[in-house]
Protein backbone atom coordinates (compact mmCIF):
# COMPACT_ATOMS: atom_id res chain seq x y z
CA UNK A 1 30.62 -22.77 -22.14
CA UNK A 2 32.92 -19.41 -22.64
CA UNK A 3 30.10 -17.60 -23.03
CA UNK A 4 28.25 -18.46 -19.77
CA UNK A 5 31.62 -17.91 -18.10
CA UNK A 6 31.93 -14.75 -19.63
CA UNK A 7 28.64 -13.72 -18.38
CA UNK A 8 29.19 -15.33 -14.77
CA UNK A 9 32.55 -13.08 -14.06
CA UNK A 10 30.98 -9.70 -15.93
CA UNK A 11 28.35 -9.96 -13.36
CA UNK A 12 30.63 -10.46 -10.09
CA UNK A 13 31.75 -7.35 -11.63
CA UNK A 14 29.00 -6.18 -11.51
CA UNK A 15 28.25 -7.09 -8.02
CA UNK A 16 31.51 -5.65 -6.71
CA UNK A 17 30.40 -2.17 -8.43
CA UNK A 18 26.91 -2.53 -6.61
CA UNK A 19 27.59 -3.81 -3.60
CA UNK A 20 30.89 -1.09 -3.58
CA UNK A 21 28.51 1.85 -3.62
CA UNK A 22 27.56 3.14 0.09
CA UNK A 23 24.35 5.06 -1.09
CA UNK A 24 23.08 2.37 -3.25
CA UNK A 25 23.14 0.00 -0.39
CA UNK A 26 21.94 1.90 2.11
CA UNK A 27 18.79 2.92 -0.88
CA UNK A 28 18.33 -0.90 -0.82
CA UNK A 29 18.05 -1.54 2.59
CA UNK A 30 15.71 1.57 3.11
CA UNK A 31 13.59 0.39 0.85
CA UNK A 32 12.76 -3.41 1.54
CA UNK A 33 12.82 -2.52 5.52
CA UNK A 34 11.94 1.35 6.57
CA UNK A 35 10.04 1.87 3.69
CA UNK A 36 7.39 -0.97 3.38
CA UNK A 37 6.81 -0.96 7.04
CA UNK A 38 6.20 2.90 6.87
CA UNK A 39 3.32 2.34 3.95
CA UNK A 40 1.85 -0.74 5.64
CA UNK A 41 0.92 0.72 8.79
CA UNK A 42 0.27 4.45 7.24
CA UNK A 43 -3.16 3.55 6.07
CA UNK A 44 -5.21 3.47 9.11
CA UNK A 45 -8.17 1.16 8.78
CA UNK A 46 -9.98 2.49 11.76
CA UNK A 47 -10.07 5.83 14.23
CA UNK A 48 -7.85 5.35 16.52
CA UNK A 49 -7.66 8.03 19.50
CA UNK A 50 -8.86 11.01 17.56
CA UNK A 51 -9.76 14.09 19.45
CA UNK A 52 -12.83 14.85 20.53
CA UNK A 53 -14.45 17.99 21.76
CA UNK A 54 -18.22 18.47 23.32
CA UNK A 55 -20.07 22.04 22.96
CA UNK A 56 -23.18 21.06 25.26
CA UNK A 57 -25.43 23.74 25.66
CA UNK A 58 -28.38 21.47 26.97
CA UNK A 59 -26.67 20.48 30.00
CA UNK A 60 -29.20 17.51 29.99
CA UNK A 61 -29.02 14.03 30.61
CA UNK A 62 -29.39 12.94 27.32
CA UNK A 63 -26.12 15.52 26.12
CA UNK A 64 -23.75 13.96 29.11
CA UNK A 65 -24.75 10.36 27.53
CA UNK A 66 -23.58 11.06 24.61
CA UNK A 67 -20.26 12.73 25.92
CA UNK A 68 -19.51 9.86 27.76
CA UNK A 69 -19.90 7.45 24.83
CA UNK A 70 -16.92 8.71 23.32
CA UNK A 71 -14.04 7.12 25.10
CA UNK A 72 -10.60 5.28 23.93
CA UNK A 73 -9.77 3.52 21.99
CA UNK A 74 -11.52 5.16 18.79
CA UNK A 75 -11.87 9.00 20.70
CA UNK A 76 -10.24 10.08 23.73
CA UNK A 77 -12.15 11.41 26.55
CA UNK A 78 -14.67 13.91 25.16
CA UNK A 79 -13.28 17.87 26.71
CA UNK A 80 -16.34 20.11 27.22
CA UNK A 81 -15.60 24.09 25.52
CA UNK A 82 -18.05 26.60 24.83
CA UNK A 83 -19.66 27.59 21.60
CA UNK A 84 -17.20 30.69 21.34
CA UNK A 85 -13.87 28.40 21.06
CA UNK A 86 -15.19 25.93 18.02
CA UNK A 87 -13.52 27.71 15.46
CA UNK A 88 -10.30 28.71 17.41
CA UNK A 89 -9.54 25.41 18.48
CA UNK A 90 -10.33 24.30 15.01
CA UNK A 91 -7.61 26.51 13.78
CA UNK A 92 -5.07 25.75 15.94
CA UNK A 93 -5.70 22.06 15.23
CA UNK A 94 -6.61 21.17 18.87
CA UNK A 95 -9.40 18.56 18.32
CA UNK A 96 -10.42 16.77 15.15
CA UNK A 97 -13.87 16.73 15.57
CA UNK A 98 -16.37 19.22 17.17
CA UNK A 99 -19.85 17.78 18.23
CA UNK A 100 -22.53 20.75 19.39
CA UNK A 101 -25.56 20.03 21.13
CA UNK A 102 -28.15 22.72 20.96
CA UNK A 103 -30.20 23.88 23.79
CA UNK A 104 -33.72 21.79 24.31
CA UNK A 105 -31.80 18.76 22.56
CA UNK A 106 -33.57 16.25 25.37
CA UNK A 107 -37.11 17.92 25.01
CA UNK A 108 -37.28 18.48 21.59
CA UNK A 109 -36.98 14.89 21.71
CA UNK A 110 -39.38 13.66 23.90
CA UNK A 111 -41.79 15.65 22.34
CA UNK A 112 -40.72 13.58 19.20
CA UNK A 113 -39.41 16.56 17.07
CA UNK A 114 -36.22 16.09 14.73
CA UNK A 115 -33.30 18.38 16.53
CA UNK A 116 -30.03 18.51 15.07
CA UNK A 117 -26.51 18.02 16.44
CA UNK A 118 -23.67 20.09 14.14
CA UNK A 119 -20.45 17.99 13.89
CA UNK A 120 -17.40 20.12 12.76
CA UNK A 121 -14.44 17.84 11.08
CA UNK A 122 -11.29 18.47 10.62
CA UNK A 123 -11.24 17.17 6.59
CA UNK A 124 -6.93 17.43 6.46
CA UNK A 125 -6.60 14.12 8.01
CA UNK A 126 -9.45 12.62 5.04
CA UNK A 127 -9.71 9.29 6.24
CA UNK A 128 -9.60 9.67 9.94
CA UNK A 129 -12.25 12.36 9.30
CA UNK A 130 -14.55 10.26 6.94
CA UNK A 131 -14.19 7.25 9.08
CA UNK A 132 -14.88 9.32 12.34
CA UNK A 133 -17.66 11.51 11.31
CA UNK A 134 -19.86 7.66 10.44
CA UNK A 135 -18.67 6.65 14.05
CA UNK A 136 -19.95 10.01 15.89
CA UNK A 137 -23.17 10.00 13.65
CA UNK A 138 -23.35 6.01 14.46
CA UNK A 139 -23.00 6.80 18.47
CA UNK A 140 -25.21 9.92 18.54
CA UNK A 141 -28.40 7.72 16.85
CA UNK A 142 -27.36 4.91 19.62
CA UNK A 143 -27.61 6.66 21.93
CA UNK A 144 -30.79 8.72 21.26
CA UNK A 145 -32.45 5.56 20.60
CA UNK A 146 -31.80 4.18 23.75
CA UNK A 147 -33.04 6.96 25.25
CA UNK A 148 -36.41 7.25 23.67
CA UNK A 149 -36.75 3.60 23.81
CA UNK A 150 -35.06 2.93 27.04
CA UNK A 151 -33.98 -0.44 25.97
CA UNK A 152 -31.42 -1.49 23.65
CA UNK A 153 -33.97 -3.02 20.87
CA UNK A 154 -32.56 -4.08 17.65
CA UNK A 155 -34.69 -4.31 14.95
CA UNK A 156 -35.64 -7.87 13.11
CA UNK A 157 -35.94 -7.97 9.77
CA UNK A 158 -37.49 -10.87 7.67
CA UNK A 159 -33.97 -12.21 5.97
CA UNK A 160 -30.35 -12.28 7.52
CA UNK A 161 -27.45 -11.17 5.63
CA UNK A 162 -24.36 -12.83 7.10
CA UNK A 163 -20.98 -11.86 5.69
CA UNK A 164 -17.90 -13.99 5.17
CA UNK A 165 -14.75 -12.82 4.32
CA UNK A 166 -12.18 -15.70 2.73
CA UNK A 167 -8.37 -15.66 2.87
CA UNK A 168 -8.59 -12.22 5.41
CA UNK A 169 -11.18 -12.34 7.83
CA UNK A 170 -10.64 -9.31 9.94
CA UNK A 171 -9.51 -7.32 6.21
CA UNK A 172 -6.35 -6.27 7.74
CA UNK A 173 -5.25 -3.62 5.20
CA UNK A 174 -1.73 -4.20 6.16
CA UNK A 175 -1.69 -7.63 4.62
CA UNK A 176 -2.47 -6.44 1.16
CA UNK A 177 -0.35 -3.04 1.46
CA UNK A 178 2.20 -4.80 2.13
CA UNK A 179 2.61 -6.92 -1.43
CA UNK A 180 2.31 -4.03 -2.33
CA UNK A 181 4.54 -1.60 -1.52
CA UNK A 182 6.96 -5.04 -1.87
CA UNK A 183 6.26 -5.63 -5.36
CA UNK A 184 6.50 -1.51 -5.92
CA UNK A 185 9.78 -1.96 -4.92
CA UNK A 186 11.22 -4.70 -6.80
CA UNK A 187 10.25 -3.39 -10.11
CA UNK A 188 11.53 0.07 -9.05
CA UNK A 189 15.00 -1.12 -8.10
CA UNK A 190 15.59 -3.80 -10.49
CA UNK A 191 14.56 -1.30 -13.42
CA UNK A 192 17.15 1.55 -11.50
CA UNK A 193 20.26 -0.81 -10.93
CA UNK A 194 20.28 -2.43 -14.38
CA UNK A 195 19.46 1.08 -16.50
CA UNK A 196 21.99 2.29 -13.78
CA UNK A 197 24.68 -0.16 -14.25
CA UNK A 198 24.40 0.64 -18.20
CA UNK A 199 24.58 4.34 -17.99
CA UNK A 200 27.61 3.76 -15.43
CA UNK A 201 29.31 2.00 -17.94
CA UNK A 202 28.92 4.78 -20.53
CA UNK A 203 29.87 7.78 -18.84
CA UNK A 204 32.97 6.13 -17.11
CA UNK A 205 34.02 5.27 -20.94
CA UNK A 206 33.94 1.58 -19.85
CA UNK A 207 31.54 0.47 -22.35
CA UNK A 208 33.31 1.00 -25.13
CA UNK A 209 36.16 -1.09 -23.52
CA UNK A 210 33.89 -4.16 -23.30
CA UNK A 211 33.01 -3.40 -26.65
CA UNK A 212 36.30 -3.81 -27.75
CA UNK A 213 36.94 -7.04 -26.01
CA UNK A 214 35.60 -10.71 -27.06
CA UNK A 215 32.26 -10.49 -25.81
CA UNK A 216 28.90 -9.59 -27.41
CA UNK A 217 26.34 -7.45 -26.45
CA UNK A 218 24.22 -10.68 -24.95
CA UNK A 219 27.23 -11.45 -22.31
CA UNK A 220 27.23 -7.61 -21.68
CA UNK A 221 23.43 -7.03 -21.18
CA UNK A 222 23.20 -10.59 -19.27
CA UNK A 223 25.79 -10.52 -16.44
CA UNK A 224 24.13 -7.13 -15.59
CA UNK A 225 20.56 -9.05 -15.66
CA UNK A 226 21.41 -11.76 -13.04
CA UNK A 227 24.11 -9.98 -10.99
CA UNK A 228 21.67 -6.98 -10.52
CA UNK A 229 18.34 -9.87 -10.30
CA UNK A 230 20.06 -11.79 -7.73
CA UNK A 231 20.61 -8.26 -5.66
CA UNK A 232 16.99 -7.83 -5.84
CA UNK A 233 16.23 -11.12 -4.97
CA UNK A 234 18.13 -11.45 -1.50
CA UNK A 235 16.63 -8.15 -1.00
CA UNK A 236 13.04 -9.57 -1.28
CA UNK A 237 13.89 -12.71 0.03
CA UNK A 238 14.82 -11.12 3.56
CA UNK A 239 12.22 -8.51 3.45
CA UNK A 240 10.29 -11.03 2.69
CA UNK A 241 11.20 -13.42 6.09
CA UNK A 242 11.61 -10.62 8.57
CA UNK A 243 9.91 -7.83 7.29
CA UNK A 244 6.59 -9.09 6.05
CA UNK A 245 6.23 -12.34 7.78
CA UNK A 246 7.78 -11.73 11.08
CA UNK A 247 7.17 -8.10 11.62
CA UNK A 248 4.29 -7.08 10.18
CA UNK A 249 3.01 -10.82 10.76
CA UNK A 250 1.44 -11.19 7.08
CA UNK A 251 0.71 -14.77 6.86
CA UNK A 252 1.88 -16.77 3.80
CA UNK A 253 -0.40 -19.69 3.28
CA UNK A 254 1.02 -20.55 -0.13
CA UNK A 255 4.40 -21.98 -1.09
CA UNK A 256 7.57 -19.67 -0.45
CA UNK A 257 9.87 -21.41 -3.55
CA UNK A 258 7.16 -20.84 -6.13
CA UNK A 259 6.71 -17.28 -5.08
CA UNK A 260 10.44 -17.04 -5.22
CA UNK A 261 10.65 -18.91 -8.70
CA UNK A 262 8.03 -16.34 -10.03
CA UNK A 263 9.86 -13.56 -8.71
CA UNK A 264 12.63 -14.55 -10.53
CA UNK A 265 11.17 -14.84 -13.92
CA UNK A 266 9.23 -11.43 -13.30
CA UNK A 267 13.39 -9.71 -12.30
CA UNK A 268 14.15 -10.11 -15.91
CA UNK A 269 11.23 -9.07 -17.29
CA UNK A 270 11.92 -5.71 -15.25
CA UNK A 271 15.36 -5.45 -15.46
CA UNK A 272 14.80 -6.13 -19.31
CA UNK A 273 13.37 -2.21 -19.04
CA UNK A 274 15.90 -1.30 -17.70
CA UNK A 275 18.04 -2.08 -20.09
CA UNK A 276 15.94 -0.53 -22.74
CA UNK A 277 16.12 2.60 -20.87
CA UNK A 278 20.07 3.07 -20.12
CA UNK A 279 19.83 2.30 -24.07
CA UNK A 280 18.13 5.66 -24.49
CA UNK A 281 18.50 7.64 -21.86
CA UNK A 282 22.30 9.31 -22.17
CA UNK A 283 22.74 10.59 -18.85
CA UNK A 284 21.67 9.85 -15.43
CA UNK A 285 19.38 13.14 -15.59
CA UNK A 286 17.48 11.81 -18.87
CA UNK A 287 17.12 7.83 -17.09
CA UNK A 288 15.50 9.34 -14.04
CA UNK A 289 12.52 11.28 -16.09
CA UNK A 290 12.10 8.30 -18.36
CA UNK A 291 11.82 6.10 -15.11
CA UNK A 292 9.04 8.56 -13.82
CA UNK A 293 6.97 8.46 -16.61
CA UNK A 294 7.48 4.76 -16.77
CA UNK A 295 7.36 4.02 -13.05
CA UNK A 296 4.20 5.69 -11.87
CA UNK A 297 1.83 4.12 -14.45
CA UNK A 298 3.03 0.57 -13.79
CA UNK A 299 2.45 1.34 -10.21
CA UNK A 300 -1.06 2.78 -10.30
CA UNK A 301 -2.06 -0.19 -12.83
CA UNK A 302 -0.85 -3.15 -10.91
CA UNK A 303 -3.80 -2.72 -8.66
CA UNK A 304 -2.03 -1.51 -5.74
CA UNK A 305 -3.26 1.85 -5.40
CA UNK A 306 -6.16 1.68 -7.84
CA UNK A 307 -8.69 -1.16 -8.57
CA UNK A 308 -7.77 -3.31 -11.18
CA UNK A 309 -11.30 -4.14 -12.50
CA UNK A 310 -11.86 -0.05 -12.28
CA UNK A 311 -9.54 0.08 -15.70
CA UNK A 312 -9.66 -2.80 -17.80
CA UNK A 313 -6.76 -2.73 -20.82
CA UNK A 314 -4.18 -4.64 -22.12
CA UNK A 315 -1.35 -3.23 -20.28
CA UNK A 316 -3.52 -3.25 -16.95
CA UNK A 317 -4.34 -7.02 -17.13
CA UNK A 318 -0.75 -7.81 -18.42
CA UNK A 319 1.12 -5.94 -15.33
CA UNK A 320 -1.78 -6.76 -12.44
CA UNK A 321 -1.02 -10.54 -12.98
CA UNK A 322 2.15 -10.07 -10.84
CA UNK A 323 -0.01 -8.52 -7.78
CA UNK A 324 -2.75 -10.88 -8.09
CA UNK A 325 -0.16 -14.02 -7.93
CA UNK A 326 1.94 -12.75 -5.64
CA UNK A 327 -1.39 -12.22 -3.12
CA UNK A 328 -2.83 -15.29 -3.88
CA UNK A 329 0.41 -16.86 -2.29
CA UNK A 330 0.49 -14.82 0.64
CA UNK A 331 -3.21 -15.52 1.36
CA UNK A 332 -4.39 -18.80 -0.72
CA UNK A 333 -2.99 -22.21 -0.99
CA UNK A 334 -1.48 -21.55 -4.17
CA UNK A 335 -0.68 -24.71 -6.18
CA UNK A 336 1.91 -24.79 -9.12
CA UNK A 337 -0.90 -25.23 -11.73
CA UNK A 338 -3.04 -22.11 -10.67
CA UNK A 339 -0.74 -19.24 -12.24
CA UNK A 340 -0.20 -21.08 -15.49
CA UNK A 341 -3.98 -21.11 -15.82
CA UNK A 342 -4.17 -17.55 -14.65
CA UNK A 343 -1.40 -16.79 -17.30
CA UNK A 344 -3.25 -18.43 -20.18
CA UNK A 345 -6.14 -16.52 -19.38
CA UNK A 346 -4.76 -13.61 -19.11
CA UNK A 347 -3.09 -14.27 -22.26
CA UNK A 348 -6.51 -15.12 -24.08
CA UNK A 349 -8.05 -12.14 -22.71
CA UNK A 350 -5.25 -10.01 -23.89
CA UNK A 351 -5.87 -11.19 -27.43
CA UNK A 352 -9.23 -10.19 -27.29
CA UNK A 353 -8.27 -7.08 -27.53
């Protein structure tokens, strides 16, 4: 019972120092609010009001048809310039696309030749100018083909492929970027506020006096597990509520107190590296490169920004189980039995290895 007790008042201690630091909390709240909204809603999953700029040189029917197909919300209103402005306006970074129309565009096709239309992109923006360039190309061929065949006709093919999509029907990137950049942020500050408490401790000269004291390394290294944890915790737990759910409207279809439960098992199994680091690291300066080289692969393994299946080790299967949980909450009816299954299987897979 001393020992727990020990631990408990150590870690209000702890909380004090924490919650005492001005930076630290304003860090925190930057980066379960500002932070994951910012990387939601930065991947766009569509072209939304890119600029648009017409070099018609036909001056035909067929050329104004296709100017006039490019309208809000994807484009806005196509402006008409001459051939002698496409690469200044390109430099000065006045339109993000350029479509040119050659002379003869309208008879070449009646007469059932193949003329080409020259599309310049702007490639800085690279998925606004991937996405855009397949809509232009997709409007162009629409609109030549309804004016060669003066009729919308759609062509019937033998077999139907209809396409379902479960648990996200409209893919709305922002529901998956945001577990994301969520679960990118609890293993980054629960690793930084326990390997920071430690290293606090030792170049303040405090350390030693705890090691002086009745206590053993377990009530040392444990009061700054759950005081830092349950930091983390409330963090995610209100980003969680207002952030995620009300803001960025993510549904949660699963249950909220086993996601929380598993979040709490998976805070000590960060913060445990944490510890290990503010063990080797013996300044501040040292603890932030180890956390770099530690940090970034976790990150690009857990399937967040790369695919899991794309890299299949140990270590990837072993740290993806968090993301893969943690979205089958938000967007499955998770029961309790699911991620012990998903555990053992990982586990059995792991020894395959």
């Amino acid at each position: 019972m001393k020992t727990w007790s020990n631990i408990f008042w150590l870690g209000t201690k702890e909380l004090r120092s924490v919650l005492g630091d001005g930076v630290m909390v304003v860090l925190i709240v930057f980066l379960f609010s500002a932070q994951i909204y910012s990387r939601s809603t930065a991947i766009s999953e569509s072209v939304n009001n890119a600029s648009i700029a017409i070099v018609d040189e036909d001056h035909s029917m067929l050329s104004r048809n296709i100017a006039n197909a490019f309208y809000p919300p994807y484009f806005n209103l196509a402006e008409q310039i001459s051939s002698t402005e496409v690469d200044q306006v390109m430099d000065q970074d006045r339109f993000m696309f350029v479509v040119t129309i050659p002379p003869r565009f309208e008879a070449d096709v009646r007469n059932g030749r193949l003329p080409s239309v020259q599309i310049d992109v702007d490639a800085t923006a690279v998925t606004q100018a991937s996405l855009g360039n397949s809509y232009i190309q997709s409007i162009i061929t629409k609109e030549v083909n309804f004016f060669v065949n003066r009729s919308n006709e759609t062509t019937t093919y033998p077999v139907t492929l209809v396409q379902r999509r479960a648990f996200n029907p409209n893919g709305t990137m922002t529901w998956f970027s945001s577990i994301g950049a969520l679960l990118d942020n609890v293993t980054l500050l629960a690793i930084i506020l326990t390997g920071a408490a430690l290293l606090r401790e030792r170049e303040h000269g405090t350390i030693e006096h705890l090691l002086v004291m009745p206590l053993t390394s377990f009530q040392i290294i444990m009061s700054k597990v759950w005081a830092n944890g349950l930091i983390v915790l409330v963090a995610f737990s209100l980003s969680l509520f207002f952030m995620v759910e009300t803001v960025l409207d993510v549904p949660i279809a699963g249950s909220r107190w086993l996601l929380l439960g598993g979040t709490t098992i998976y805070l000590f199994a960060a913060a445990s590296i944490g510890i290990f680091l503010g063990t080797i690291a013996r300044t501040m300066a040292q603890f932030a490169l180890l956390l770099m080289i530690v940090i970034i692969p976790m990150m690009l393994l857990s399937g967040g920004s790369l695919r899991l299946r794309a890299n299949q080790t140990s270590f990837n299967r072993l740290h993806g189980f968090s993301l893969r949980v943690t979205s089958w909450l938000f967007l499955r009816q998770l029961c309790f039995a699911v991620p012990i299954l998903v555990l053992c299987g990982q586990s059995y897979s792991i020894s395959l290895d």
